[in-house]
C-alpha atoms as a PDB file:
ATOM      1  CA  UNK A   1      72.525   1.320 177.890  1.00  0.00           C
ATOM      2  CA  UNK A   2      70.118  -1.444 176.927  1.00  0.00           C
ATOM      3  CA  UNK A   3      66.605  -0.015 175.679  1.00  0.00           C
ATOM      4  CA  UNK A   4      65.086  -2.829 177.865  1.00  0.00           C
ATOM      5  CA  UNK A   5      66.589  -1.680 181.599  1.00  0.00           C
ATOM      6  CA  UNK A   6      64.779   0.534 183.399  1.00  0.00           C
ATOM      7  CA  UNK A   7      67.607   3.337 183.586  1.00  0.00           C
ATOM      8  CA  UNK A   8      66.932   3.846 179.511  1.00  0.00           C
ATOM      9  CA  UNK A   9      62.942   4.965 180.276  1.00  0.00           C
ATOM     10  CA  UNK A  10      63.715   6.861 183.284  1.00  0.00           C
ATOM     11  CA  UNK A  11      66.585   8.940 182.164  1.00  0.00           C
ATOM     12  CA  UNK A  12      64.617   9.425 178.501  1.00  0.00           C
ATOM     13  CA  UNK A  13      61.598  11.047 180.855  1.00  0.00           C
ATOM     14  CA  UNK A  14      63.465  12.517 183.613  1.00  0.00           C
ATOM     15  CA  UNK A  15      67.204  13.855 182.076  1.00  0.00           C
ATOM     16  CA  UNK A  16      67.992  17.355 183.555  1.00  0.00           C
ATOM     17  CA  UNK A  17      65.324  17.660 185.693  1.00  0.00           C
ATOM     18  CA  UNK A  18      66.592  18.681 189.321  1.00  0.00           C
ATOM     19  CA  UNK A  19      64.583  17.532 192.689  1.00  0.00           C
ATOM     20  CA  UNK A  20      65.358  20.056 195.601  1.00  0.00           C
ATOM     21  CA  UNK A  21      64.343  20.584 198.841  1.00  0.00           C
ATOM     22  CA  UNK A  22      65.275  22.547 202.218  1.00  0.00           C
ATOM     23  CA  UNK A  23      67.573  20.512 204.949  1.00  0.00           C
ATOM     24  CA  UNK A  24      67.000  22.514 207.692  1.00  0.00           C
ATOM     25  CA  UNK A  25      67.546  26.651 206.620  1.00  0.00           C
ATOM     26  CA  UNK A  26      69.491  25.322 203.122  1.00  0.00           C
ATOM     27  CA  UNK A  27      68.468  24.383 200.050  1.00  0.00           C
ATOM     28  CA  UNK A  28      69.704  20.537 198.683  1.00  0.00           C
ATOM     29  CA  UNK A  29      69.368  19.562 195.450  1.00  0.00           C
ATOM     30  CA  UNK A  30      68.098  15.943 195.918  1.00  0.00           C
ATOM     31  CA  UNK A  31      67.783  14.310 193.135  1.00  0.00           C
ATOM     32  CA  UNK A  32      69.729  15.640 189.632  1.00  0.00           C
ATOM     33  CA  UNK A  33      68.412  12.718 187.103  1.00  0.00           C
ATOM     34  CA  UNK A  34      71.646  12.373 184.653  1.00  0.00           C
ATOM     35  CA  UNK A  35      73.550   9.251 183.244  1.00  0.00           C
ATOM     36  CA  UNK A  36      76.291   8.365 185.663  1.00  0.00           C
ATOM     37  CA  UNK A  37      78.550   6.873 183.400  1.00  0.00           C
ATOM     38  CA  UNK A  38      81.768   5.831 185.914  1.00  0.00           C
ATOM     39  CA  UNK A  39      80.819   2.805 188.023  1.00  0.00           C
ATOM     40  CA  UNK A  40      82.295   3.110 191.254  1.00  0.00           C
ATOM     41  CA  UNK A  41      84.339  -0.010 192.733  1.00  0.00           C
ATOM     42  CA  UNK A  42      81.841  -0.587 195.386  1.00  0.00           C
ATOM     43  CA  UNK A  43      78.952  -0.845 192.393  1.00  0.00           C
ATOM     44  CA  UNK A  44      80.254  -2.940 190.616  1.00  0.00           C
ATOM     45  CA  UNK A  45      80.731  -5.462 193.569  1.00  0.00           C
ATOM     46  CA  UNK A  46      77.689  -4.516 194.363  1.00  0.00           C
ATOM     47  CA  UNK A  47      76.403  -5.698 190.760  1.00  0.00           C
ATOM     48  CA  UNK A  48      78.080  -8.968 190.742  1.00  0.00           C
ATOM     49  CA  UNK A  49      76.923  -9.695 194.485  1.00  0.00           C
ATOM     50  CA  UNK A  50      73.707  -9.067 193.176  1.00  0.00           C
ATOM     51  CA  UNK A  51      73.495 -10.477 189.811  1.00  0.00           C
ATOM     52  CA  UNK A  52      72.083  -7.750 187.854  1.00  0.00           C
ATOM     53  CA  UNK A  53      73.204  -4.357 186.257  1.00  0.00           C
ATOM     54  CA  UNK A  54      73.176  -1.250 187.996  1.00  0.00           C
ATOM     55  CA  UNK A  55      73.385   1.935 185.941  1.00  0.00           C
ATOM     56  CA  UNK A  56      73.710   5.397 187.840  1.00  0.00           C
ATOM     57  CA  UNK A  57      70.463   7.326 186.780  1.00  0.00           C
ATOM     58  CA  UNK A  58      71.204  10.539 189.234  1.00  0.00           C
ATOM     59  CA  UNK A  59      73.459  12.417 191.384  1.00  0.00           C
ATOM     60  CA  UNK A  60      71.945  12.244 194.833  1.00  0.00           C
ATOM     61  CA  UNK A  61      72.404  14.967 198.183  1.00  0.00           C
ATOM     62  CA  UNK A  62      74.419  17.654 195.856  1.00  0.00           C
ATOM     63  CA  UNK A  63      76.465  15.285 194.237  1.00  0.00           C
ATOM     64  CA  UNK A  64      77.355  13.483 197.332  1.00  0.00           C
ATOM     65  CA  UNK A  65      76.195  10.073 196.281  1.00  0.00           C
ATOM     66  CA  UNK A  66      74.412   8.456 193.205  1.00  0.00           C
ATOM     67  CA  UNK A  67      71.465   6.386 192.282  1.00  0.00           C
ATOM     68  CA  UNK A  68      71.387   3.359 190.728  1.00  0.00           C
ATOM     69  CA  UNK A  69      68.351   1.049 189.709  1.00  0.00           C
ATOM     70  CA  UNK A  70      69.166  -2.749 188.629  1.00  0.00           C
ATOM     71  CA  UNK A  71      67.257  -4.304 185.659  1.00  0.00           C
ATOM     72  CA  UNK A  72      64.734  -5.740 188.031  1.00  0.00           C
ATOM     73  CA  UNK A  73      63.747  -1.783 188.859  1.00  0.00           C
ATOM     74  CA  UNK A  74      64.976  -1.900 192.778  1.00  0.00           C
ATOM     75  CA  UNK A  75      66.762   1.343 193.458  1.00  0.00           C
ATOM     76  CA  UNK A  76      69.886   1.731 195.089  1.00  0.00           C
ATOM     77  CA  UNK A  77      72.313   4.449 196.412  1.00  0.00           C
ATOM     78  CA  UNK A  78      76.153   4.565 196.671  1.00  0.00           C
ATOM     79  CA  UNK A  79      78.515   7.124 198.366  1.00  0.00           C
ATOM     80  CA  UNK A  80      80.639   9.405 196.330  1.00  0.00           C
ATOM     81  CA  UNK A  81      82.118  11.319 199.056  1.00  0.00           C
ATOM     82  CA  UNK A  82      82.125   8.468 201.814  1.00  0.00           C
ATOM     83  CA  UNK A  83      81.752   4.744 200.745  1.00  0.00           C
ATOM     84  CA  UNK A  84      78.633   3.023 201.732  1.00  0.00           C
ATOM     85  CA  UNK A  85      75.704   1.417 199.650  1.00  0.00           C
ATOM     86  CA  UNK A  86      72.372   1.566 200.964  1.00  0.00           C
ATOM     87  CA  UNK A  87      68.865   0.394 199.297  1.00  0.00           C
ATOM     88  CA  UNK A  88      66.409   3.057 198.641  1.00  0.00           C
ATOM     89  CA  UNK A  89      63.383   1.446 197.575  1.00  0.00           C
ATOM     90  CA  UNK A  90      61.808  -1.680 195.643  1.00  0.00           C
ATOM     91  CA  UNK A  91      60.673   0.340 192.458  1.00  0.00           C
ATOM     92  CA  UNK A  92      61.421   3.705 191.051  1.00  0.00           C
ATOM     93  CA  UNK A  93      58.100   5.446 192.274  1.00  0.00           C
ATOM     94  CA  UNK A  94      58.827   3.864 196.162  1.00  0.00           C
ATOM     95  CA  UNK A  95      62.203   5.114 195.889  1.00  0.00           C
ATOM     96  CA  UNK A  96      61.662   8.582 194.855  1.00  0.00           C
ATOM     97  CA  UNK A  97      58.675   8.486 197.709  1.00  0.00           C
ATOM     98  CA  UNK A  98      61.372   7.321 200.316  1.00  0.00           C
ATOM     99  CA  UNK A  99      63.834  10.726 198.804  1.00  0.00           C
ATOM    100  CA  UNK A 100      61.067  13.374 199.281  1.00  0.00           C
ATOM    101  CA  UNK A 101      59.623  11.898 202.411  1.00  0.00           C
ATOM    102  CA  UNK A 102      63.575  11.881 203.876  1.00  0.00           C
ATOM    103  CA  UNK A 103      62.886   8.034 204.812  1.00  0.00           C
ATOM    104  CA  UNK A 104      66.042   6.760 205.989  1.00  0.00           C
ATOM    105  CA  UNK A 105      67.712   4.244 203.371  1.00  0.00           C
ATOM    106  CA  UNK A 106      68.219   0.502 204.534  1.00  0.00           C
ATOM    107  CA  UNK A 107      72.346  -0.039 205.267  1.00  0.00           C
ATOM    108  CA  UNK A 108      73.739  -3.174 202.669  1.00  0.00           C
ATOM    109  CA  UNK A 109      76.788  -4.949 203.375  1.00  0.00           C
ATOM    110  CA  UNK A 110      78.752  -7.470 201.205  1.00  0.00           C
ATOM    111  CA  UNK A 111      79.939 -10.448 202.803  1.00  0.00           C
ATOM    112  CA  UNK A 112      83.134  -9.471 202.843  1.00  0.00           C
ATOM    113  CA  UNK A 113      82.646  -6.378 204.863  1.00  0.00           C
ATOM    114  CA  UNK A 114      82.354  -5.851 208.528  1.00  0.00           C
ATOM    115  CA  UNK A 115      80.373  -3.107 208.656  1.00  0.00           C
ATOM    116  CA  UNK A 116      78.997   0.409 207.308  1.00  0.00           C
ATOM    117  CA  UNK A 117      78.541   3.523 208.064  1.00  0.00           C
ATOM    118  CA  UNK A 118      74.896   5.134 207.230  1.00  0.00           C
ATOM    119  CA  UNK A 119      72.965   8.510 208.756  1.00  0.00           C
ATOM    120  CA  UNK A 120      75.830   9.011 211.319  1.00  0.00           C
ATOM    121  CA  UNK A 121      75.666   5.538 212.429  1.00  0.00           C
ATOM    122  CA  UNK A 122      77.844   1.965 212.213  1.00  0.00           C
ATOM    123  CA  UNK A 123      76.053  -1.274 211.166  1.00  0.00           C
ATOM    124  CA  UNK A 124      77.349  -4.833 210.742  1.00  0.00           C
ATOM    125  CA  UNK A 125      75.741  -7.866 209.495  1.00  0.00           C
ATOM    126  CA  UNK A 126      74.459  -8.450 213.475  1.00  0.00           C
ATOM    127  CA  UNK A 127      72.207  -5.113 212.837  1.00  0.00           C
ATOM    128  CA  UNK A 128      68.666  -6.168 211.821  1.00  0.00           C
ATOM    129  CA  UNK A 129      68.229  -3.104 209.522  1.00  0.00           C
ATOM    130  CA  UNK A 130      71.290  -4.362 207.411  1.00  0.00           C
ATOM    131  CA  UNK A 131      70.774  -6.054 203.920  1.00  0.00           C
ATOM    132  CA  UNK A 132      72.941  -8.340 202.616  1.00  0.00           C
ATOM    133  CA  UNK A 133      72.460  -9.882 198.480  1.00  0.00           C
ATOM    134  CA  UNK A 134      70.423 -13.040 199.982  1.00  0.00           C
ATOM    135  CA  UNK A 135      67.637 -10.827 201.234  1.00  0.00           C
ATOM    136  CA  UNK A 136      64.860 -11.553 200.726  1.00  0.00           C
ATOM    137  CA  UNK A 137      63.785  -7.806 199.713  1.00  0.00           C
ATOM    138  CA  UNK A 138      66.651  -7.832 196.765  1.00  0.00           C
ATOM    139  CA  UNK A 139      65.291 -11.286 195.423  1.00  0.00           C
END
């Protein structure tokens, strides 16, 4: 990983150190800042849709997803357990406010998709809380 991306700083500051906190009577670990070194399909997709590197800087919801920031610092999340890819915020510091405030994640779908499933529910590119690579939020 390139000293210059923002995964290097983060993960030399943060490696090992576990975020948890209570979902209803049971105890999540949130956040568990590690390199994630295997790029799931949908990342690296997601990477070329987007133009940038993403490099996995946690495990997210007990391992059921990862985060990812791209070398412009926006912070994304991908499912492990169930496919999806969702934005989580437009700098490290917003995105770990969005995690430990539980503020729901923003849906993204590639162009090629039809829809995804986030929180329960299904969105498609019609869905107003969807992001797509043109957005103006990922720019």
């Amino acid at each position: 990983m390139p000293v210059s991306h923002p995964a290097y700083l983060v993960l030399a500051e943060l490696s090992g150190l576990q975020v948890y906190r209570f979902n209803d009577s049971y105890e999540v670990c949130e956040v568990d800042f590690q390199f994630v070194p295997e790029k799931l399909d949908l990342t690296e997709r997601w990477e070329a849709e987007l133009g940038t590197e993403l490099i996995g800087f946690a495990e997210h919801h007990n391992g059921h997803g990862e985060l990812l920031i791209s070398a412009t610092g926006r912070v994304f999340g991908g499912g492990r357990v169930g496919s999806g890819f969702w934005f989580v915020g437009s700098t490290f510091q917003e995105a770990l406010m969005n995690l430990m405030a539980g503020i729901p994640f923003r849906p993204m779908l590639l162009q090629t998709d039809t829809s995804v499933s986030l929180y329960g529910r299904t969105y498609t590119h019609a869905d107003p809380e969807v992001l797509h690579a043109m957005s103006p939020e990922l720019r």
